[in-house]
PDB file of N, CA and C in Angstrom:
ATOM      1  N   UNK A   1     107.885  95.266 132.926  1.00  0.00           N
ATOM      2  CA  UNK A   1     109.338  95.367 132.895  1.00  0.00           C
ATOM      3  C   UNK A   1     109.920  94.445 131.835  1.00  0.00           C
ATOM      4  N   UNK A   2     109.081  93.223 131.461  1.00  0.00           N
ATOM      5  CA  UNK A   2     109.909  92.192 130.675  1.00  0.00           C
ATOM      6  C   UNK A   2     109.685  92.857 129.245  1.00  0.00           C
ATOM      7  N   UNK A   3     108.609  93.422 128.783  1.00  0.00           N
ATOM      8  CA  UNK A   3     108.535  94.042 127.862  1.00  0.00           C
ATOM      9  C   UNK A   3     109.347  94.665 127.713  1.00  0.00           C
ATOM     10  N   UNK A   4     109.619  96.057 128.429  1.00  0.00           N
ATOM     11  CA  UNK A   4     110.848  96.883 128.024  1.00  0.00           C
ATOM     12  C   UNK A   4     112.094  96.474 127.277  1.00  0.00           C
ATOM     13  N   UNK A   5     112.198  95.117 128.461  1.00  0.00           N
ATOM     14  CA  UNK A   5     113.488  94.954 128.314  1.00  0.00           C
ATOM     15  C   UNK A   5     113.863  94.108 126.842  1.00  0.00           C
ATOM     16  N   UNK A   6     112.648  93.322 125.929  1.00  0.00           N
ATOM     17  CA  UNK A   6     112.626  92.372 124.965  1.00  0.00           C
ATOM     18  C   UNK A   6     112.606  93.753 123.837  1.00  0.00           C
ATOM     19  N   UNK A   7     111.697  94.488 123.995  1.00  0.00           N
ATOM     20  CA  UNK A   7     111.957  96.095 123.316  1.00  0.00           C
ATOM     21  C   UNK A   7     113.280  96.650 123.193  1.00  0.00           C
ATOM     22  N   UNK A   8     113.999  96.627 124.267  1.00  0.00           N
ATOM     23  CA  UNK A   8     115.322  97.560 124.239  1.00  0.00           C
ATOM     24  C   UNK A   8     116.209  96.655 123.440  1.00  0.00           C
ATOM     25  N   UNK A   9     116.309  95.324 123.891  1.00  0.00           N
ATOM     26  CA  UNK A   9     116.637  94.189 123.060  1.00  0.00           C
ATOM     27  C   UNK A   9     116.541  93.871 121.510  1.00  0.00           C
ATOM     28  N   UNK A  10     115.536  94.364 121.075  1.00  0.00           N
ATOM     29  CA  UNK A  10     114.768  94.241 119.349  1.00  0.00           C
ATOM     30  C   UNK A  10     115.591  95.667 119.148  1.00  0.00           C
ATOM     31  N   UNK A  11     115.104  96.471 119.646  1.00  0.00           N
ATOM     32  CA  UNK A  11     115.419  98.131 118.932  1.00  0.00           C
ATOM     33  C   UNK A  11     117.553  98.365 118.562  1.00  0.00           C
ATOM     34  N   UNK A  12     118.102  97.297 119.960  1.00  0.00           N
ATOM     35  CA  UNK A  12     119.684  97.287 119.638  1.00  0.00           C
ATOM     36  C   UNK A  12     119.986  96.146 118.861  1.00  0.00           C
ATOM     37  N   UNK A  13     119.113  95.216 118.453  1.00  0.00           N
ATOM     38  CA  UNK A  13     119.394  93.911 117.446  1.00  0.00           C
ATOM     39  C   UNK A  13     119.362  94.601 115.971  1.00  0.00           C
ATOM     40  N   UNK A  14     118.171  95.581 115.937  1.00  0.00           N
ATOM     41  CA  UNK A  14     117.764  96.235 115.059  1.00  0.00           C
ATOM     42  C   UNK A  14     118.410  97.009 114.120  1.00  0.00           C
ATOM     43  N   UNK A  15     119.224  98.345 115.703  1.00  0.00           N
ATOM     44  CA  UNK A  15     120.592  98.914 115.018  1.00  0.00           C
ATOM     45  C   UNK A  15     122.195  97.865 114.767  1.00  0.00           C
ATOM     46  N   UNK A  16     122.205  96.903 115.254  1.00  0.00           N
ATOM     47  CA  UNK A  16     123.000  96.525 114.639  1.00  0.00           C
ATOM     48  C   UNK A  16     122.995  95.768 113.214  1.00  0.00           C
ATOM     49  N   UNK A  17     121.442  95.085 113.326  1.00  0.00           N
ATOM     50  CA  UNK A  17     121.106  94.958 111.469  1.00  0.00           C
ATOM     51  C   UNK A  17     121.241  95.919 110.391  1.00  0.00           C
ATOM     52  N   UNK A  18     121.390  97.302 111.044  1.00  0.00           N
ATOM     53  CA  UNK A  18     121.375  97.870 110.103  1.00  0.00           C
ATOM     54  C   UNK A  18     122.737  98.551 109.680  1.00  0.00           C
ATOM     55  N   UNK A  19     123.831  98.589 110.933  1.00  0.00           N
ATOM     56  CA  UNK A  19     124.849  98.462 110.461  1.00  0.00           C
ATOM     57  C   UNK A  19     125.445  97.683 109.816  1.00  0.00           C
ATOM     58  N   UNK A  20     125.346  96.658 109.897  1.00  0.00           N
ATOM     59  CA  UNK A  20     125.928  95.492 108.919  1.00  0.00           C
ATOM     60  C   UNK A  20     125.041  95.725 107.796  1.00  0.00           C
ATOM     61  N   UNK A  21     124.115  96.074 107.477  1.00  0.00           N
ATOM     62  CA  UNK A  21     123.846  96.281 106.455  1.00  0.00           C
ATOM     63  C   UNK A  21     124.492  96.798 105.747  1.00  0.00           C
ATOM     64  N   UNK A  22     124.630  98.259 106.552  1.00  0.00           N
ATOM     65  CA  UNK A  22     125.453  99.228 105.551  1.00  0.00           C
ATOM     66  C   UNK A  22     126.898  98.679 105.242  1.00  0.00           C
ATOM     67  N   UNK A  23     127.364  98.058 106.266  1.00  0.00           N
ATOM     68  CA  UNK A  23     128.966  97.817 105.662  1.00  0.00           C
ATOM     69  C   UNK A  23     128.783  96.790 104.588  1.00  0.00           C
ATOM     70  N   UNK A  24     128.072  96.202 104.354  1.00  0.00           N
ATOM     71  CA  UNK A  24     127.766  95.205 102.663  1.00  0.00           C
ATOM     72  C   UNK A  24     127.318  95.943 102.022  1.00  0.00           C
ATOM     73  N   UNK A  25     126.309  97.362 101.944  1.00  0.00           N
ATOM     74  CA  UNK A  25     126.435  98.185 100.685  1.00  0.00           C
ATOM     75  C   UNK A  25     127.869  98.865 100.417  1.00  0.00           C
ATOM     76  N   UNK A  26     128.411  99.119 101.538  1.00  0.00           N
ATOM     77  CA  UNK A  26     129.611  99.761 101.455  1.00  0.00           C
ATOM     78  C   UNK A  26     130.574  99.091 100.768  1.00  0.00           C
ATOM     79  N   UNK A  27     130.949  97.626 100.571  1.00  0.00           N
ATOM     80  CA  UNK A  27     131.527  96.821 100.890  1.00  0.00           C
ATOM     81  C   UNK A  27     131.453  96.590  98.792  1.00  0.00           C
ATOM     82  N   UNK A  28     130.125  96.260  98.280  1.00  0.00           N
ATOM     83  CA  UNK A  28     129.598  95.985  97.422  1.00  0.00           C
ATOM     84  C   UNK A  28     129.855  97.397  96.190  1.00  0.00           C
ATOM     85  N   UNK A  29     129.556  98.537  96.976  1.00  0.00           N
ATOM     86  CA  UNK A  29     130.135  99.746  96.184  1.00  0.00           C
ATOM     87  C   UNK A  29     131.153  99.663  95.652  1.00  0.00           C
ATOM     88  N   UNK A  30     132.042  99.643  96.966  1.00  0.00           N
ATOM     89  CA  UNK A  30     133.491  99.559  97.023  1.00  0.00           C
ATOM     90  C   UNK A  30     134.306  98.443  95.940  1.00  0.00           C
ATOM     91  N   UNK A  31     133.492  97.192  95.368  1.00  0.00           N
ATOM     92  CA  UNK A  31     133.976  96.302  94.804  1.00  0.00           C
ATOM     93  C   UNK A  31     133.684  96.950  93.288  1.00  0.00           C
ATOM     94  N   UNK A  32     132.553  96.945  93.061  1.00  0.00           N
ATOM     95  CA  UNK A  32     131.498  97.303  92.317  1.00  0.00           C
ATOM     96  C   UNK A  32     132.812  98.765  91.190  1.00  0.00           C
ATOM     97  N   UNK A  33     132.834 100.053  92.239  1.00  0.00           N
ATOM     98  CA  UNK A  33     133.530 101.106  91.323  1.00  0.00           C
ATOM     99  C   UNK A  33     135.080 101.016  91.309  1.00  0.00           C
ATOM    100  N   UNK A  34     135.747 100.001  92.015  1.00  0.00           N
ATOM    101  CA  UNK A  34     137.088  99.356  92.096  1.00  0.00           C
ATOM    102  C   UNK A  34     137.384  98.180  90.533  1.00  0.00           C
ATOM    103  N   UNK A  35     136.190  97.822  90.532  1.00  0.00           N
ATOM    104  CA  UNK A  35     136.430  96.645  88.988  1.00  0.00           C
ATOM    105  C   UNK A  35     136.428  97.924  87.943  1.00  0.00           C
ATOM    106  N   UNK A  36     135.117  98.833  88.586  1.00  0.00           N
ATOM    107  CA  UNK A  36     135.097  99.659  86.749  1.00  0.00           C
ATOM    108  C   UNK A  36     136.337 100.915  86.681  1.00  0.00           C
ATOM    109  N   UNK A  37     136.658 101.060  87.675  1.00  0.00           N
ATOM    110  CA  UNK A  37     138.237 101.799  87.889  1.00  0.00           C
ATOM    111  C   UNK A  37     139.358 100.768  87.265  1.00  0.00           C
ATOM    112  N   UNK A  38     139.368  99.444  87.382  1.00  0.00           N
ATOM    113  CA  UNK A  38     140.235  98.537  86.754  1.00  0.00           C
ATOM    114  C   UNK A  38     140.058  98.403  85.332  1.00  0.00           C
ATOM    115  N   UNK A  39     139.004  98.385  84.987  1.00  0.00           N
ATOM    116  CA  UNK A  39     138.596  98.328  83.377  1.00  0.00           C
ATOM    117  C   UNK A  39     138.845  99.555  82.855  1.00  0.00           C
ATOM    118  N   UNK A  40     138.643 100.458  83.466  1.00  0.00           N
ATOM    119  CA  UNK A  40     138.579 101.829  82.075  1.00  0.00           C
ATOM    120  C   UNK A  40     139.649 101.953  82.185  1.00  0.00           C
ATOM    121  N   UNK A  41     140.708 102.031  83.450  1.00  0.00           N
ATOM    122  CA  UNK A  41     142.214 102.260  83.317  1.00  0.00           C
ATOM    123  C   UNK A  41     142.905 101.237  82.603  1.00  0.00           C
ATOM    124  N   UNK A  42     142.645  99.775  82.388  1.00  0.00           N
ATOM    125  CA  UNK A  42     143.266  98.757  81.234  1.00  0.00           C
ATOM    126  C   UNK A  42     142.571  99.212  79.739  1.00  0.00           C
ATOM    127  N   UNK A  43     141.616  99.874  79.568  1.00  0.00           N
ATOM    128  CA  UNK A  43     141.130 100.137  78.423  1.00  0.00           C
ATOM    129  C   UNK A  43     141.934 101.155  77.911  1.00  0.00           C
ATOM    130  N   UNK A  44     141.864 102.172  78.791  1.00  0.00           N
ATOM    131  CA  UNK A  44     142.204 103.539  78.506  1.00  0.00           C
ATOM    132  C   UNK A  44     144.008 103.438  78.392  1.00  0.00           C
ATOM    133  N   UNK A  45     144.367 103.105  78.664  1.00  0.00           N
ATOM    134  CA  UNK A  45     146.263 102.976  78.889  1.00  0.00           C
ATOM    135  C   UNK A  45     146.250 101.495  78.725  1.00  0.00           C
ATOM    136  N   UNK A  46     145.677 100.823  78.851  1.00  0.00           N
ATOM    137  CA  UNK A  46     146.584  99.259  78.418  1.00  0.00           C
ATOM    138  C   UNK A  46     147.061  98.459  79.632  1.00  0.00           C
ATOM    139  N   UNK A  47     146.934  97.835  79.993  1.00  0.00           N
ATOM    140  CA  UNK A  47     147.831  96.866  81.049  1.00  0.00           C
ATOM    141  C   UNK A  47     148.896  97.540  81.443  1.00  0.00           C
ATOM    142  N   UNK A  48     149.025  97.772  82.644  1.00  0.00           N
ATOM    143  CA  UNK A  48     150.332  98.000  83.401  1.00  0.00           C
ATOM    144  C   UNK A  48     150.495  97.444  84.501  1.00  0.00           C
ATOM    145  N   UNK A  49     149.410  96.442  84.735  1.00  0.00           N
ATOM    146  CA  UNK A  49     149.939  95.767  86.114  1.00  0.00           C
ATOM    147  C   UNK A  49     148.937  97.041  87.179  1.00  0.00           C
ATOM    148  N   UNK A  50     149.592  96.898  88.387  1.00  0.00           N
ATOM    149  CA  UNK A  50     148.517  97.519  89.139  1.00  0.00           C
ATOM    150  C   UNK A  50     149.602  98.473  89.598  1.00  0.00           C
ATOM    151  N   UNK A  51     149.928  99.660  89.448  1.00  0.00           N
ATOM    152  CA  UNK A  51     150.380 100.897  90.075  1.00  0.00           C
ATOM    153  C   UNK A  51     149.947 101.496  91.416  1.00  0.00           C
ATOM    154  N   UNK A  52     150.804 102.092  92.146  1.00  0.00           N
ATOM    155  CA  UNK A  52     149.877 102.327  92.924  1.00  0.00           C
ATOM    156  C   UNK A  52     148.979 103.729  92.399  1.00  0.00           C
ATOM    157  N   UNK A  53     149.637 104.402  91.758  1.00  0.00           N
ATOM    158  CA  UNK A  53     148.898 105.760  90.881  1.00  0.00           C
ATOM    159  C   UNK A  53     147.879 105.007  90.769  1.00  0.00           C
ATOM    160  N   UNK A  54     147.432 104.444  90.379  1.00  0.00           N
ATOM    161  CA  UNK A  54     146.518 104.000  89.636  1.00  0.00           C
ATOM    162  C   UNK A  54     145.229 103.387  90.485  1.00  0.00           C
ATOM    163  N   UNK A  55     146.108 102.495  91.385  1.00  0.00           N
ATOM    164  CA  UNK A  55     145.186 102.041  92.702  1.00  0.00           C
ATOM    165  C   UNK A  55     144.858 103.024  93.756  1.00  0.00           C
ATOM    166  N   UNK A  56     145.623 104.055  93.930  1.00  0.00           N
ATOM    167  CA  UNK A  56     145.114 104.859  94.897  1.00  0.00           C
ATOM    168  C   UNK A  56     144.184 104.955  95.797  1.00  0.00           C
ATOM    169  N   UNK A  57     143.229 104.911  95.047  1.00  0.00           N
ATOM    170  CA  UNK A  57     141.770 105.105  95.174  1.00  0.00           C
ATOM    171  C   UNK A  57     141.233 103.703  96.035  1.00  0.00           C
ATOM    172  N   UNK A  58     141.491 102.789  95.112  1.00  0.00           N
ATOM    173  CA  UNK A  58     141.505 101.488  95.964  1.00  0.00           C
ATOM    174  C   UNK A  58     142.170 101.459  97.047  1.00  0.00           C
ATOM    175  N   UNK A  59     143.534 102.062  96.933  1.00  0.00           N
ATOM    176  CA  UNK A  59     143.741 101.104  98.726  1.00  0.00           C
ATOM    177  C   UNK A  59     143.798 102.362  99.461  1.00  0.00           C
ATOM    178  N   UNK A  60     143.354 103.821  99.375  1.00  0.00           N
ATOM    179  CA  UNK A  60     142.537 104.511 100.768  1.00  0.00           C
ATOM    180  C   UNK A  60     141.138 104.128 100.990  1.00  0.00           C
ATOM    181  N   UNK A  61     140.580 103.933  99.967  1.00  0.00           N
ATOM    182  CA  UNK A  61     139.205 103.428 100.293  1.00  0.00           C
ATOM    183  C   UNK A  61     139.106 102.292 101.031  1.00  0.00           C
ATOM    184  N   UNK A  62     140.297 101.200 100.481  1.00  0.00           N
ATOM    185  CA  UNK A  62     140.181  99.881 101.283  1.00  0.00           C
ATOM    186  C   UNK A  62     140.426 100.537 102.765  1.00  0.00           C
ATOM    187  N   UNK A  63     141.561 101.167 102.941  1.00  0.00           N
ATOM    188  CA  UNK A  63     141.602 101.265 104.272  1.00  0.00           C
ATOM    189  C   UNK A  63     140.594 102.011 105.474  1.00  0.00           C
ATOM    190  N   UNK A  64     139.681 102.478 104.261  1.00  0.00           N
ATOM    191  CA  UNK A  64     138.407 103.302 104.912  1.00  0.00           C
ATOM    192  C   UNK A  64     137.916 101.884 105.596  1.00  0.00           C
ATOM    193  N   UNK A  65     137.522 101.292 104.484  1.00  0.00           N
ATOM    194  CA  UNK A  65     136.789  99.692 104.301  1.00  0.00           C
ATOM    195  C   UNK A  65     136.734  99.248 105.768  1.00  0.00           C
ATOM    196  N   UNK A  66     138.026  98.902 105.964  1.00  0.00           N
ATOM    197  CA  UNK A  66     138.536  98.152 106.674  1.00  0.00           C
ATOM    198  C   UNK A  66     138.032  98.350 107.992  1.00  0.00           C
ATOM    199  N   UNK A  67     138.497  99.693 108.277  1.00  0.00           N
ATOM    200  CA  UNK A  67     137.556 100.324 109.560  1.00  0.00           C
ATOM    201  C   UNK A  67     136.609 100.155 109.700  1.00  0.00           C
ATOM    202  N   UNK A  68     135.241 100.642 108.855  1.00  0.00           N
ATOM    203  CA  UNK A  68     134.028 100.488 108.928  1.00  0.00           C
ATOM    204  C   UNK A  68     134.325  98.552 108.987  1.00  0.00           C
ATOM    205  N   UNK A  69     134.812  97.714 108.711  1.00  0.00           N
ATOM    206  CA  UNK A  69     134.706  96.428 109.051  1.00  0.00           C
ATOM    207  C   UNK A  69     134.922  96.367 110.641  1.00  0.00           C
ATOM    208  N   UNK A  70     135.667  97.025 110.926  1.00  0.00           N
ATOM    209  CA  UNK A  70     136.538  96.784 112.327  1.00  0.00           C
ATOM    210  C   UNK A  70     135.568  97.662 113.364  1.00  0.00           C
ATOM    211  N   UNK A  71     135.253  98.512 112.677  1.00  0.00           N
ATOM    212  CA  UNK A  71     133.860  98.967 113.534  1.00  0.00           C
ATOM    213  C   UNK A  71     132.660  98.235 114.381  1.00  0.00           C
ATOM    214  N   UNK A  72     132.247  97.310 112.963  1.00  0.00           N
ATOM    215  CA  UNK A  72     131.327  96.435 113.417  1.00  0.00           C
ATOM    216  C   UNK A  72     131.305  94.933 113.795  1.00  0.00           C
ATOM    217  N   UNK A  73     132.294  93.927 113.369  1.00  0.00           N
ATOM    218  CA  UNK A  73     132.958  92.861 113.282  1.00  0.00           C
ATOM    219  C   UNK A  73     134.113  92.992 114.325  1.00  0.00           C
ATOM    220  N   UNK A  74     135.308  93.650 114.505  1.00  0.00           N
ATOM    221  CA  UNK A  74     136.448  93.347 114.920  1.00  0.00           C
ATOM    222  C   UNK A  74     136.426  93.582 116.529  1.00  0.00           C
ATOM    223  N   UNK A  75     135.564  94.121 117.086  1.00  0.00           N
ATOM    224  CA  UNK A  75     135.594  94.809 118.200  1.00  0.00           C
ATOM    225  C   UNK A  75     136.019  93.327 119.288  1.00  0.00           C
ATOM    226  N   UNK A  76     135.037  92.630 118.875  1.00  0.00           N
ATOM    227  CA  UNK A  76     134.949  91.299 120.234  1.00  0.00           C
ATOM    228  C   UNK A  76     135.323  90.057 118.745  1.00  0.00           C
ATOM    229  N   UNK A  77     136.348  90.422 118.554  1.00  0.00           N
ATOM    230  CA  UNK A  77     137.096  89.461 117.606  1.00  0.00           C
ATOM    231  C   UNK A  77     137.534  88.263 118.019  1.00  0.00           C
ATOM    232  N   UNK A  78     138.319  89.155 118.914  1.00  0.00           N
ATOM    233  CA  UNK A  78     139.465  88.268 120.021  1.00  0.00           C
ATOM    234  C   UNK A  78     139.216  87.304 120.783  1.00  0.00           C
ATOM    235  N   UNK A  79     139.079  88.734 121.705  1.00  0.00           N
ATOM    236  CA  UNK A  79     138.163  88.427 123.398  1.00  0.00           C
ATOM    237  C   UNK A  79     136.736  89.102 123.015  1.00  0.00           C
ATOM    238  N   UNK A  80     135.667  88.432 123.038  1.00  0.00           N
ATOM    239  CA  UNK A  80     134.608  88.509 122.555  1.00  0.00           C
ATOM    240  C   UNK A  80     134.069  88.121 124.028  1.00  0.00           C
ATOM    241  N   UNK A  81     132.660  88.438 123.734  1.00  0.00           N
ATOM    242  CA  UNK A  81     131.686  87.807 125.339  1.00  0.00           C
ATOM    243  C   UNK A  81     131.878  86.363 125.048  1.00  0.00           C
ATOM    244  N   UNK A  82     131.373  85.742 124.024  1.00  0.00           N
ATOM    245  CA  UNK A  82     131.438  84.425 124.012  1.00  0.00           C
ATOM    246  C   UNK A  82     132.654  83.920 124.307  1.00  0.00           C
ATOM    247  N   UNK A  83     134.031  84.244 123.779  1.00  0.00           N
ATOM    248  CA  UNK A  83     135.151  83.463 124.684  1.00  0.00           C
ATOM    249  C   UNK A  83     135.312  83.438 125.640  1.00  0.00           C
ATOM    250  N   UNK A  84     134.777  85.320 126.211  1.00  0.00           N
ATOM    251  CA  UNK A  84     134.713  85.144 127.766  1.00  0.00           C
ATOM    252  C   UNK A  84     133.842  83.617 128.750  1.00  0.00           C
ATOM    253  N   UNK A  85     132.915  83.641 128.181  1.00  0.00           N
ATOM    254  CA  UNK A  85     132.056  82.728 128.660  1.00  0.00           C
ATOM    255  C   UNK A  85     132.536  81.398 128.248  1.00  0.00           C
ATOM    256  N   UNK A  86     132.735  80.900 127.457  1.00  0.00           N
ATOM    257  CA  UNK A  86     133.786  79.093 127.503  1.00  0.00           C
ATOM    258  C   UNK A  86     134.843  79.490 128.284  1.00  0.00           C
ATOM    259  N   UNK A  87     135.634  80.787 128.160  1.00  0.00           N
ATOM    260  CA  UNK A  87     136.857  80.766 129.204  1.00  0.00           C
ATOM    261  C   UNK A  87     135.720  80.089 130.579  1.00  0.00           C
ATOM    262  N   UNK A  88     135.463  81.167 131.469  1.00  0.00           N
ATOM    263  CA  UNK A  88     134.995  80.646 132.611  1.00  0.00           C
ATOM    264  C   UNK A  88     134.126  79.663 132.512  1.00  0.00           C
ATOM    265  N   UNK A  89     133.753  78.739 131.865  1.00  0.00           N
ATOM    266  CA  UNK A  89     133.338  77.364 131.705  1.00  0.00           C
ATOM    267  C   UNK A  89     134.415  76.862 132.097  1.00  0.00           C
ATOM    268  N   UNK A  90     135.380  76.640 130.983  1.00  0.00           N
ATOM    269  CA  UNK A  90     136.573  75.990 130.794  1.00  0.00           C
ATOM    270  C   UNK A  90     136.961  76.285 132.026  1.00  0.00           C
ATOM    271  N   UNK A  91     137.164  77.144 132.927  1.00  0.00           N
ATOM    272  CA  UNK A  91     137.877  77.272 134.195  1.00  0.00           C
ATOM    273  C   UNK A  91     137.247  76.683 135.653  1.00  0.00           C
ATOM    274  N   UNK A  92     136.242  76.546 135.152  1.00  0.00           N
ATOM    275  CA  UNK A  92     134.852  76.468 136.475  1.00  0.00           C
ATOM    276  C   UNK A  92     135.020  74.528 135.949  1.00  0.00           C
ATOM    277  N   UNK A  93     134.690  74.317 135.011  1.00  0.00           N
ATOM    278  CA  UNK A  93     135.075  72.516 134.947  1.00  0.00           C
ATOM    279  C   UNK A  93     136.601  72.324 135.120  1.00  0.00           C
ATOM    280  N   UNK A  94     137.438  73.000 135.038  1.00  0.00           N
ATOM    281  CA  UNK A  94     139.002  72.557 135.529  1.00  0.00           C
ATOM    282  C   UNK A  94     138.736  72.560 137.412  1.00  0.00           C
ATOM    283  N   UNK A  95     138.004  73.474 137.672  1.00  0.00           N
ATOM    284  CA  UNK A  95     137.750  73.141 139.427  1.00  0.00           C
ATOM    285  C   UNK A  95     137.350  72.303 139.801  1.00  0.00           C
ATOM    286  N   UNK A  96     136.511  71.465 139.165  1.00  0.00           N
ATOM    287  CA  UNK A  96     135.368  70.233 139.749  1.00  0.00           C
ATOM    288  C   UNK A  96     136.597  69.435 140.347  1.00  0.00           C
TER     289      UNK A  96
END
C-alpha cells in the first residue's frame, strides 16, 4: 500500500513538473516573438511608441499568458493549503 501511494505521489509531482514546464516554454515564446514583433515593427515604420494596433498580439496573448499562469500558480495563491495550515496553527496556539 505504501508503495502505491509514494507512486501516485511521484506520477502527480511529475504532472505538475511538467506543467510548469510548459508555462516557461510558453512564457519564453511569448517573450522571445513579442521582442521580434517590437523590432521589425520599429524597423519597418519607425518608432511610434507602442499602439495598441500594433501590440495586439501582445496583449491577447498576454492575456492568454496570464491564464495558463493562473492555471498553475494562482489557484492556492491566497488561501493555499499551506496558509490553511499556519492558520490552524496560529489558532490551535491562540487556545493554549
Amino acid at each position: 500500500m505504501k508503495t502505491y501511494n509514494k507512486e501516485d505521489n511521484y506520477l502527480r509531482a511529475k504532472k505538475k513538473v511538467k506543467k510548469i514546464k510548459g508555462f516557461y516554454i510558453h512564457l519564453a515564446v511569448y517573450l522571445a516573438v513579442n521582442t521580434l514583433l517590437i523590432i521589425n515593427n520599429t524597423i519597418a515604420i519607425g518608432w511610434v511608441g507602442f499602439k495598441s494596433s500594433i501590440m495586439s498580439t501582445g496583449i491577447f496573448w498576454g492575456i492568454g499568458l496570464f491564464f495558463h499562469w493562473y492555471g498553475i500558480f494562482g489557484k492556492n495563491l491566497l488561501f493555499g493549503k499551506e496558509w490553511e495550515k499556519r492558520k490552524i496553527k496560529e489558532l490551535m496556539d491562540n487556545e493554549k
